[in-house]
Every structure is written in C-alpha cells, then in structure tokens.
C-alpha atoms as a PDB file:
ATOM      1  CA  UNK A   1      15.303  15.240 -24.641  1.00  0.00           C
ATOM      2  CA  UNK A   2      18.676  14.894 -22.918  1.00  0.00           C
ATOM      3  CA  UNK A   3      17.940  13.382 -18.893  1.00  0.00           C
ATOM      4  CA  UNK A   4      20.418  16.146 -18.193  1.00  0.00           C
ATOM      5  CA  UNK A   5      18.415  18.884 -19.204  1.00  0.00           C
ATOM      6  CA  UNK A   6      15.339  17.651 -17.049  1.00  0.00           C
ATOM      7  CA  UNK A   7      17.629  17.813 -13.965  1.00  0.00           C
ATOM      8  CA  UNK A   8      16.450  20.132 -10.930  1.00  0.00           C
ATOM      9  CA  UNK A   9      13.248  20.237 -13.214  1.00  0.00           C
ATOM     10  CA  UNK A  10      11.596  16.998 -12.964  1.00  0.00           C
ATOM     11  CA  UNK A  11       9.867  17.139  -9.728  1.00  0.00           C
ATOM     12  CA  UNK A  12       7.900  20.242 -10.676  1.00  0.00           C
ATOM     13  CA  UNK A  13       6.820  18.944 -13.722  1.00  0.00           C
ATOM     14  CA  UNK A  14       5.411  15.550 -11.847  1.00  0.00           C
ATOM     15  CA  UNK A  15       3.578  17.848  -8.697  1.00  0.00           C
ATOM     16  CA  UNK A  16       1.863  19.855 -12.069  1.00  0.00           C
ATOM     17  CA  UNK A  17       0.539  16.489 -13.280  1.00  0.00           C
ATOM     18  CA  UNK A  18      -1.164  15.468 -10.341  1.00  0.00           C
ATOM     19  CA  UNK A  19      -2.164  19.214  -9.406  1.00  0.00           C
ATOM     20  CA  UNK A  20      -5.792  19.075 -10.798  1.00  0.00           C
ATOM     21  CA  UNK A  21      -6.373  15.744  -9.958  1.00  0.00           C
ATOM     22  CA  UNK A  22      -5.024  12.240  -8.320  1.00  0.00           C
ATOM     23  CA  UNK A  23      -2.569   9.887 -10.890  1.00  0.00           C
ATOM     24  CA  UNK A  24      -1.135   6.443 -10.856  1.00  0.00           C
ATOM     25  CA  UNK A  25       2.545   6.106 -11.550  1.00  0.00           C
ATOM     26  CA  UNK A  26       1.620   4.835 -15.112  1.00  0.00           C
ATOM     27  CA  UNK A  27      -1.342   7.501 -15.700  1.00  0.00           C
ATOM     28  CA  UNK A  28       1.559  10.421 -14.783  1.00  0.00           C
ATOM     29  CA  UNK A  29       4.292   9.083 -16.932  1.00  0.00           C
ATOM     30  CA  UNK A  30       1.378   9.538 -19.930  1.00  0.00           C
ATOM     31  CA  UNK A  31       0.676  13.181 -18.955  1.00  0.00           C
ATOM     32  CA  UNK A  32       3.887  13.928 -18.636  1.00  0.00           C
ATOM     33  CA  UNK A  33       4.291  12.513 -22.295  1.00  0.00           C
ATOM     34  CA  UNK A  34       1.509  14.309 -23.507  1.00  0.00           C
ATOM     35  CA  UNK A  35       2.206  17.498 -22.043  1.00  0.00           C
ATOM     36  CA  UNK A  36       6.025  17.797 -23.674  1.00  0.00           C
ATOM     37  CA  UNK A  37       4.325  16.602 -27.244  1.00  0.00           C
ATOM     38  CA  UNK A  38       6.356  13.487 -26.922  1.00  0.00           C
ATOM     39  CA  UNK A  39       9.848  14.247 -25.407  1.00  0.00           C
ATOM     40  CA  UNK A  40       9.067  13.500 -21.937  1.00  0.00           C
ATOM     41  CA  UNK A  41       9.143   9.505 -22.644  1.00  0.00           C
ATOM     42  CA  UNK A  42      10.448   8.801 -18.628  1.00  0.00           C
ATOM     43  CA  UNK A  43      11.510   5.338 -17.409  1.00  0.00           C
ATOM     44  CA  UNK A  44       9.825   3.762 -14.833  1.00  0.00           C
ATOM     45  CA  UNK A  45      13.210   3.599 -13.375  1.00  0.00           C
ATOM     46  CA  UNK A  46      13.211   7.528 -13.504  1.00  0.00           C
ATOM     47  CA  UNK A  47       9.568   8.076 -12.448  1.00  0.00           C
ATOM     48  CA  UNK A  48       8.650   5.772  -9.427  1.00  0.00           C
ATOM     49  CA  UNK A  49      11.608   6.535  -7.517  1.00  0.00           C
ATOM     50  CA  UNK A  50      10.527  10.269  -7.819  1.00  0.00           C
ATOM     51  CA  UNK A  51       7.353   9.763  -6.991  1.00  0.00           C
ATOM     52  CA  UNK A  52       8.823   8.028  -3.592  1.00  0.00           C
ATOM     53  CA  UNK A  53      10.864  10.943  -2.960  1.00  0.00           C
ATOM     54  CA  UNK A  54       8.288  13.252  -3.200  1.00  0.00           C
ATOM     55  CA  UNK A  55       5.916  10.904  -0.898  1.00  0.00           C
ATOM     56  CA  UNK A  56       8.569  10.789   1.624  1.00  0.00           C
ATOM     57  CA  UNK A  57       9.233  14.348   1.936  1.00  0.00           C
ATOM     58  CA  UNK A  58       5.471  15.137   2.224  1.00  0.00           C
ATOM     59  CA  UNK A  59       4.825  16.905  -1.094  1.00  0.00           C
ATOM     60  CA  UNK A  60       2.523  13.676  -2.599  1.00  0.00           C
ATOM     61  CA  UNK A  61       0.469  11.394  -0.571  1.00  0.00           C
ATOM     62  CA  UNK A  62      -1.016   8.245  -1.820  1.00  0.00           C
ATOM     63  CA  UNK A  63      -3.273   5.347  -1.275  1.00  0.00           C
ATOM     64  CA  UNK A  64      -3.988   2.115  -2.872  1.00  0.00           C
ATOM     65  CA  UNK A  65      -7.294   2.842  -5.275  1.00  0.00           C
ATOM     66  CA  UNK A  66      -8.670   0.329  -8.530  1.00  0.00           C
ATOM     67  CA  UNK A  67      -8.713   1.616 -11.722  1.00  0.00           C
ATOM     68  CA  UNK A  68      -9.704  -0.601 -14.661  1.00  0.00           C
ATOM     69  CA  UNK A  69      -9.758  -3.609 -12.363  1.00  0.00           C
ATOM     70  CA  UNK A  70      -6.439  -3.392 -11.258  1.00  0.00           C
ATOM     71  CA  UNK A  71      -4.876  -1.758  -7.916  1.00  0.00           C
ATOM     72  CA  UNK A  72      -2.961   0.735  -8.226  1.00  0.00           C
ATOM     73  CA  UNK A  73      -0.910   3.359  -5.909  1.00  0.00           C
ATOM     74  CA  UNK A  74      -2.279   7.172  -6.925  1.00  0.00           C
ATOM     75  CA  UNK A  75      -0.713  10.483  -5.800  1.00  0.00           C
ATOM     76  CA  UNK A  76      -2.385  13.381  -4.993  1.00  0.00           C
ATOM     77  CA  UNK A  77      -0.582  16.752  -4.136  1.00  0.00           C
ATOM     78  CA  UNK A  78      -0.284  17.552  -0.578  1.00  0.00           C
ATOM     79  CA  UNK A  79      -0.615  21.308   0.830  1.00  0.00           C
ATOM     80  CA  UNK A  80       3.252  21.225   1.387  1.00  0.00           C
ATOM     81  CA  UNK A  81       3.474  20.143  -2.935  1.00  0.00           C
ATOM     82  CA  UNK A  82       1.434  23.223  -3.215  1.00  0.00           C
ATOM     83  CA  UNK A  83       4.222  25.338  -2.325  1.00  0.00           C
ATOM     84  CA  UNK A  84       6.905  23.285  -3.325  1.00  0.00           C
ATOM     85  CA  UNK A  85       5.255  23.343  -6.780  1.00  0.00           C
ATOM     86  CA  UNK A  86       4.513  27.373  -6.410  1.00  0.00           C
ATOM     87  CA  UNK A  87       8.473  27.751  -5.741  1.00  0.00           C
ATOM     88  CA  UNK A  88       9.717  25.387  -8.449  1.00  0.00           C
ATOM     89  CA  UNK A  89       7.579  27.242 -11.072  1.00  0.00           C
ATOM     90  CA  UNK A  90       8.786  30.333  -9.763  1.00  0.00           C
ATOM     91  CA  UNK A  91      12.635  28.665 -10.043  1.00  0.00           C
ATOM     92  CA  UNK A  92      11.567  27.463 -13.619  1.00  0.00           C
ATOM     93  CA  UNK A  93      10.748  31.544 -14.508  1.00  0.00           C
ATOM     94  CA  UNK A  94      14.205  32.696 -13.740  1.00  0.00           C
ATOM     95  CA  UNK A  95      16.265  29.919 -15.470  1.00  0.00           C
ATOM     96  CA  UNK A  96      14.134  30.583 -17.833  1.00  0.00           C
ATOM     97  CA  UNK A  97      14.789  34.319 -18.030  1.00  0.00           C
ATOM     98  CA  UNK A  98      17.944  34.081 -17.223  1.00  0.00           C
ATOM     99  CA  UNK A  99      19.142  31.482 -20.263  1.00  0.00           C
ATOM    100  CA  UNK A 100      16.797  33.524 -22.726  1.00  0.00           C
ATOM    101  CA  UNK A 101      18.665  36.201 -21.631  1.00  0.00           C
ATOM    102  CA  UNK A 102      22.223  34.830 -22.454  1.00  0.00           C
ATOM    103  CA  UNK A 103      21.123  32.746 -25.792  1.00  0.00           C
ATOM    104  CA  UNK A 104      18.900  35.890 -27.261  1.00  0.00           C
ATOM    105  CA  UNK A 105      20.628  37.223 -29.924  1.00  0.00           C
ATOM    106  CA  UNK A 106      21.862  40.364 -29.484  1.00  0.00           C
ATOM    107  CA  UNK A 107      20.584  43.154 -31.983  1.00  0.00           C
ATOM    108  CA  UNK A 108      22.961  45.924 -32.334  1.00  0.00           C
END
C-alpha cells in the first residue's frame, strides 16, 4: 500500500490497535499487519515517531513494562484517544462515503 494513501489515516488505525488492550511499539506494528492482511508492513521509522506524537498530545500514555524478558515501552489509549479515535472513525466514514460515491459506477 502506497504511504500516501495511509496519510491523515494512520493515527486512527494505531489508537484502534491499542483500544482493547495495552501494545509495545513492536506488538502494534504486528496488529496493524495483521489487521490489513499484510499491507500495513510500517517502518519503525513510520511507527515510533507516531506513537510519540500521539503520547505527547495526550491520546496514548505509556510506561516501561517486561514482556518476554525484555523491557519494553507499551501504550494504552487515554480518555482523550477515546474521542480522538471516535472522531477519526467518524472522518474515516465520510471519505469513505464520499470516494465510494465518486468511483461507483454509475448505472444509467
């Protein structure tokens, strides 16, 4: 999948990850993966400094936690990444509608 398609799109999609439950960086970038049946295949260099973003504007928080042995920083979604995740699905709905509704075929 073209990076430019993911654009406005990809901060959604990682607050829907960690929605049910807390992620590391490496344990999102797998669900995200799994989730698009393989066209999701981020680079770290596209993923961390999102997740940062998204931890400095409140809608993540995270703490330092072990998993397998190793430490590890895992997000979890804040009540503010709630919302923001509520709006961008809503945002996703209209694009969504709204390029349907211009790529449809038209039937005469």
């Amino acid at each position: 999948m073209k990076a430019d398609a993911l654009r406005g799109h990809l901060d959604p999609m990682i607050l829907a990850v960690v929605e049910q439950e807390p992620l590391h960086g490496y344990a999102i970038m797998e669900a995200l993966l799994e989730r698009s049946g393989g066209e999701l295949d981020l680079p770290t260099g596209t993923l961390y400094p999102a997740l940062r973003r998204l931890e400095r504007a409140g809608y993540l928080a995270s703490e330092w936690s072990t998993v397998g042995g190793r430490k590890r920083r895992t997000y979890q979604l804040t009540s503010a990444g709630q919302k923001m995740l509520a709006t961008g699905r809503g945002d996703w709905e209209t694009f969504r509608t709204v390029i349907e509704g211009v790529l449809k075929p038209r039937t005469s």
